[in-house]
PDB file of N, CA and C in Angstrom:
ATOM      1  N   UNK A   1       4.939  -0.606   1.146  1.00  0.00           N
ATOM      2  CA  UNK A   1       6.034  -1.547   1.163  1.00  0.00           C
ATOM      3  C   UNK A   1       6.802  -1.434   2.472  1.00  0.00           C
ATOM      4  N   UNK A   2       6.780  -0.405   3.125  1.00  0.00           N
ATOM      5  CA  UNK A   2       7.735  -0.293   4.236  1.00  0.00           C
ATOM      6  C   UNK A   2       6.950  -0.748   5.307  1.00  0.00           C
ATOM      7  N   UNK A   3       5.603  -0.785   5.074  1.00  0.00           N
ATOM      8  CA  UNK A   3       4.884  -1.722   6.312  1.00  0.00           C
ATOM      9  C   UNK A   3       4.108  -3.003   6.433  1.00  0.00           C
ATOM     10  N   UNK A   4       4.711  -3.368   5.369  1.00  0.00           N
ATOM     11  CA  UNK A   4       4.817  -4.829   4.651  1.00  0.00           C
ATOM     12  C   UNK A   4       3.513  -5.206   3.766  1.00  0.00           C
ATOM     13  N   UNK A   5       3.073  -3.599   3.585  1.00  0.00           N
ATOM     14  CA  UNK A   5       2.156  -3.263   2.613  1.00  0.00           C
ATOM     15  C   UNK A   5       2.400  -2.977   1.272  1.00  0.00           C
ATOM     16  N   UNK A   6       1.711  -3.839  -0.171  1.00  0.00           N
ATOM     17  CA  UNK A   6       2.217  -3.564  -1.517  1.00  0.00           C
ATOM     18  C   UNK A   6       1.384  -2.895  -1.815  1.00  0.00           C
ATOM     19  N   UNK A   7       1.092  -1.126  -2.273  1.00  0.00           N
ATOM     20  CA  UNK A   7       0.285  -0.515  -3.387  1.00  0.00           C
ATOM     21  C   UNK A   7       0.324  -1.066  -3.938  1.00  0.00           C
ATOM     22  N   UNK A   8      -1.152  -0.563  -4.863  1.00  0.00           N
ATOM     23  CA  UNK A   8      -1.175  -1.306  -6.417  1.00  0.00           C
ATOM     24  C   UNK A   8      -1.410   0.067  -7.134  1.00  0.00           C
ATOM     25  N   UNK A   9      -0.525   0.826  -7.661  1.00  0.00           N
ATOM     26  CA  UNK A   9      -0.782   2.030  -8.542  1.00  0.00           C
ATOM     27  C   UNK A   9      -1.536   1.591 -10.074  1.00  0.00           C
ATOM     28  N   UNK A  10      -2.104   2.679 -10.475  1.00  0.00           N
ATOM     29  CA  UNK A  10      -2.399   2.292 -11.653  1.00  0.00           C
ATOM     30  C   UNK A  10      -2.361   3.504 -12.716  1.00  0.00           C
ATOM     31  N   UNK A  11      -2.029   3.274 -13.190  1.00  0.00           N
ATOM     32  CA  UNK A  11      -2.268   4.632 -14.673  1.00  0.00           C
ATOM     33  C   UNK A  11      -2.258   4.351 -16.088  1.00  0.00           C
ATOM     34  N   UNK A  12      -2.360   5.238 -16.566  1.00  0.00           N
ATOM     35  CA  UNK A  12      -2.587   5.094 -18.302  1.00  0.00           C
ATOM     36  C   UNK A  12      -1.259   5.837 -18.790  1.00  0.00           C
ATOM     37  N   UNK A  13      -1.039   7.094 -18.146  1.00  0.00           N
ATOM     38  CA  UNK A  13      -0.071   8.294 -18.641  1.00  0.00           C
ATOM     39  C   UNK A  13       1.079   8.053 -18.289  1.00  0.00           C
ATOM     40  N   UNK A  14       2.149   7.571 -19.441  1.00  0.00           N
ATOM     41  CA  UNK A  14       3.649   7.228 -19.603  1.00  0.00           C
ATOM     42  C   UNK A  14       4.822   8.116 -17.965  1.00  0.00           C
ATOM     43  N   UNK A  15       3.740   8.971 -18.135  1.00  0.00           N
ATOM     44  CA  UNK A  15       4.956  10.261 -16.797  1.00  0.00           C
ATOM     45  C   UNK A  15       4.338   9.686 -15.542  1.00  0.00           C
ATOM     46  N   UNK A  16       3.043   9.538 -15.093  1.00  0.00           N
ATOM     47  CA  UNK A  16       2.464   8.646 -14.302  1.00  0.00           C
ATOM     48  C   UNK A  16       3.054   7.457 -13.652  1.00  0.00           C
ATOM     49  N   UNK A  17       3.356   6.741 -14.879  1.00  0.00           N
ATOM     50  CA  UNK A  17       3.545   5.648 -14.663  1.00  0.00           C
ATOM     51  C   UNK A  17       5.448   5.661 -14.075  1.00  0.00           C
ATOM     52  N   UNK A  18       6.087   6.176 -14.869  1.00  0.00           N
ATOM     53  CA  UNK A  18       6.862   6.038 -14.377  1.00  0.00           C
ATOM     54  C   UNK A  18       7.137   6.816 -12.828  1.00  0.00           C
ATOM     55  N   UNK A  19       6.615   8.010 -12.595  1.00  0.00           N
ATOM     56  CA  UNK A  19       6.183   8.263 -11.150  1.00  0.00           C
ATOM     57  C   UNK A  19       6.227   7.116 -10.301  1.00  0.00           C
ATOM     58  N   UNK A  20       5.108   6.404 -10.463  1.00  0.00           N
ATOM     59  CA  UNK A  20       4.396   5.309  -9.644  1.00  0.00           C
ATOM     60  C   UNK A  20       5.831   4.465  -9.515  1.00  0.00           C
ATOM     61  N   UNK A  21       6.362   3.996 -10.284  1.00  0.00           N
ATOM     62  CA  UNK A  21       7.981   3.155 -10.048  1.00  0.00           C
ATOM     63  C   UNK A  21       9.017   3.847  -9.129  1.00  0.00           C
ATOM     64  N   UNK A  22       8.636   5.402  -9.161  1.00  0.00           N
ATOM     65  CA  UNK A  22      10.359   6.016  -8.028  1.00  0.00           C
ATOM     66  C   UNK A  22      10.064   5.534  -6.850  1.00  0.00           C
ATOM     67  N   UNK A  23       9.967   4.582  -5.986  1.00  0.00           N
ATOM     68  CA  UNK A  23      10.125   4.041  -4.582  1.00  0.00           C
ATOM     69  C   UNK A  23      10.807   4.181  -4.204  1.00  0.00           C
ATOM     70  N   UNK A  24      11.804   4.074  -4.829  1.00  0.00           N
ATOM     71  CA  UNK A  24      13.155   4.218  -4.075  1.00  0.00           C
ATOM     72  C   UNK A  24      13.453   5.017  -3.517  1.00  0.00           C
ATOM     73  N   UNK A  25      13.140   6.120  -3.665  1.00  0.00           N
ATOM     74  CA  UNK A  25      13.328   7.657  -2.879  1.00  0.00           C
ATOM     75  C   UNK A  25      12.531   7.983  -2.007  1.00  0.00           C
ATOM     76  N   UNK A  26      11.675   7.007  -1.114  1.00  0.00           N
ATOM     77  CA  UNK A  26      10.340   7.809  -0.398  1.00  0.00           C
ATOM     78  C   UNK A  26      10.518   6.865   0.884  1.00  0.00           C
ATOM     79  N   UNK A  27      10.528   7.560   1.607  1.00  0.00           N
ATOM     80  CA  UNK A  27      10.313   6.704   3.243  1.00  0.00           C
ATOM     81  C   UNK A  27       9.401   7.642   4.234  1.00  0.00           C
ATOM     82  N   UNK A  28       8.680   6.882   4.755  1.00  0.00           N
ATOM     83  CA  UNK A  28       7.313   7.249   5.673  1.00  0.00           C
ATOM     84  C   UNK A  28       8.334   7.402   7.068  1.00  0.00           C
ATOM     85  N   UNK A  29       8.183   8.756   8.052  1.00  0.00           N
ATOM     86  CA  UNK A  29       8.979   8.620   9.222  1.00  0.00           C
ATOM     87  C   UNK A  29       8.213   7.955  10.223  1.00  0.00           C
ATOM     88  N   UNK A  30       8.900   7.826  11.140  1.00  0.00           N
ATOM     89  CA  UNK A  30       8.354   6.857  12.426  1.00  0.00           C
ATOM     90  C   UNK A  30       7.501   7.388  13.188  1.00  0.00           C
ATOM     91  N   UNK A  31       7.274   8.557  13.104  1.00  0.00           N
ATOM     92  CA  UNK A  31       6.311   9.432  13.725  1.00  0.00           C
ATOM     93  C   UNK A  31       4.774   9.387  12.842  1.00  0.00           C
ATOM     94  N   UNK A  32       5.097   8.901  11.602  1.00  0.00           N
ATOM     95  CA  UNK A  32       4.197   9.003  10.617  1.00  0.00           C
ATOM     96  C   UNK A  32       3.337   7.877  10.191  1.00  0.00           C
ATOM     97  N   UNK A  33       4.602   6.404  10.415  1.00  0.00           N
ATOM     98  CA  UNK A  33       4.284   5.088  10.385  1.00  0.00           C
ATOM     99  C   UNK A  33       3.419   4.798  12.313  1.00  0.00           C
ATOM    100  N   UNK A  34       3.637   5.820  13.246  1.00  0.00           N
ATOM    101  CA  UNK A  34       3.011   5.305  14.213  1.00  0.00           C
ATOM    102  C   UNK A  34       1.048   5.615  14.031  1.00  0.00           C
ATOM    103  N   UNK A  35       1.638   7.049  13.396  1.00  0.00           N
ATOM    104  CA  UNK A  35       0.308   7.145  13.452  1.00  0.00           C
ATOM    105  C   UNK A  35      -0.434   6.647  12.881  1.00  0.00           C
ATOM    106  N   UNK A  36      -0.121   6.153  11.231  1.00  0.00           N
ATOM    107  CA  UNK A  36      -0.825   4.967  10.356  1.00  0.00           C
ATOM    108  C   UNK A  36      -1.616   3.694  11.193  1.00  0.00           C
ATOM    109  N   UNK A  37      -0.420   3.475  11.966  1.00  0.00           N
ATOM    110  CA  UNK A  37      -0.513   2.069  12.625  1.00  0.00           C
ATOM    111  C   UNK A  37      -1.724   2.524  13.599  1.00  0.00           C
ATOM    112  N   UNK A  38      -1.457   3.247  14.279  1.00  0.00           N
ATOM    113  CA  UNK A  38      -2.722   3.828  14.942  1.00  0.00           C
ATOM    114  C   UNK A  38      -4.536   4.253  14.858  1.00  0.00           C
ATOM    115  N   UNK A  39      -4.407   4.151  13.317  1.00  0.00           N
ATOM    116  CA  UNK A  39      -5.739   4.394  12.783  1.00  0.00           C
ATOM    117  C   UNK A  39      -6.739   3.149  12.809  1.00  0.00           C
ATOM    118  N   UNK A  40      -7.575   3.176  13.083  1.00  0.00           N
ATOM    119  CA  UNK A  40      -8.901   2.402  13.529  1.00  0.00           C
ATOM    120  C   UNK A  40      -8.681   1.283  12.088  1.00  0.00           C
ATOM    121  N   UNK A  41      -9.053   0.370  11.970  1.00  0.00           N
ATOM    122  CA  UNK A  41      -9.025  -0.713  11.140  1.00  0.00           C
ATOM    123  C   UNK A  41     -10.434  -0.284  10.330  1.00  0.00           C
ATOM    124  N   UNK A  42     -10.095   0.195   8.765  1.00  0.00           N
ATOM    125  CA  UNK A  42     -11.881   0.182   8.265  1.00  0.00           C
ATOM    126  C   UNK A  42     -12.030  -0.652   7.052  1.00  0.00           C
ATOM    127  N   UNK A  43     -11.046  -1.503   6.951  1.00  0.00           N
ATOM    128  CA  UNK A  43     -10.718  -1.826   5.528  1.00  0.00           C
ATOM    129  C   UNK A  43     -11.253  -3.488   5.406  1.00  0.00           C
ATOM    130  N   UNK A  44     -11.009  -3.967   4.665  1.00  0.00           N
ATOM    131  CA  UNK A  44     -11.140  -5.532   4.844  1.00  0.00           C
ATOM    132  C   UNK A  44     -12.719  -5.497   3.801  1.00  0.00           C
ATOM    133  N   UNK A  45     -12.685  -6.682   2.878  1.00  0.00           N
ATOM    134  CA  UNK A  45     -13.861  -6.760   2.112  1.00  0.00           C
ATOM    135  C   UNK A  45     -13.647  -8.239   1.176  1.00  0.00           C
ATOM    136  N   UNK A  46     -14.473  -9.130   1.763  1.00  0.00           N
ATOM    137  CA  UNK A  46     -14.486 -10.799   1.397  1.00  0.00           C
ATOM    138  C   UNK A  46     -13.780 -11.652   2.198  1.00  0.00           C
ATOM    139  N   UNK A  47     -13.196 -12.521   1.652  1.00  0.00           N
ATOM    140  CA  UNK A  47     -12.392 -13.773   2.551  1.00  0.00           C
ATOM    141  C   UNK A  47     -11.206 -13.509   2.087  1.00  0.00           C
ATOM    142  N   UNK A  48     -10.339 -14.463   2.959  1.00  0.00           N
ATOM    143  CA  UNK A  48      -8.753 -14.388   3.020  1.00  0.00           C
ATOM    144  C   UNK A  48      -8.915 -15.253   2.014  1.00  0.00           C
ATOM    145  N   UNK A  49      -7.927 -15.045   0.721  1.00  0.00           N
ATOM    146  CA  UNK A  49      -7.894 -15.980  -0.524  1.00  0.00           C
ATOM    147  C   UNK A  49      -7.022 -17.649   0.153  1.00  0.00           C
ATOM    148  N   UNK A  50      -6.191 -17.313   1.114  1.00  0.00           N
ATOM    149  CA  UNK A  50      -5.741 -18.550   1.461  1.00  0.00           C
ATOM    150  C   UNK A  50      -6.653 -19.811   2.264  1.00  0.00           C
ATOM    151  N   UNK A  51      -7.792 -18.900   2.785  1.00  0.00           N
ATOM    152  CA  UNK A  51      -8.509 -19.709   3.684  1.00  0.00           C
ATOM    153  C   UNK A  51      -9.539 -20.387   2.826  1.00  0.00           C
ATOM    154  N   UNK A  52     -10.226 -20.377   1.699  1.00  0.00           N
ATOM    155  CA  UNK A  52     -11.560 -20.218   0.585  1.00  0.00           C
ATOM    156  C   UNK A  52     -11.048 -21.064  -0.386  1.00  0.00           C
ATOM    157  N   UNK A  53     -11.977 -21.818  -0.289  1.00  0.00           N
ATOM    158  CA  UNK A  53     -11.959 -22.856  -1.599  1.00  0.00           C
ATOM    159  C   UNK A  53     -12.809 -22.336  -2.603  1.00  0.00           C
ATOM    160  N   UNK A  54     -11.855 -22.378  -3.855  1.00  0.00           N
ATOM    161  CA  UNK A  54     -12.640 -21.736  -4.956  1.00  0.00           C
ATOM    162  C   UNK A  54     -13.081 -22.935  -5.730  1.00  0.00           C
TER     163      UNK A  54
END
């Protein structure tokens, strides 16, 4: 979320889950968000849903 990225957590276990909701308390530092930003691109798998006619 802070890099205009949404996880998608998932769980089954009630303590889990509510885990997965504390956001509010967690920030990535700038030293930490550079290096993210820095990592080689490996991700990506199908089409952009906006571009694709279904």
């Amino acid at each position: 979320m802070q890099n205009d990225v949404l996880p998608l957590p998932k769980s089954i276990t009630p303590s889990r889950i509510v885990e997965n909701l504390a956001i509010d308390d967690f920030e990535i530092t700038v030293e930490d968000m550079q290096t993210i930003n820095a990592m080689e691109y490996c991700g990506g798998s199908g089409l952009h849903p906006d571009k694709v006619d279904f």
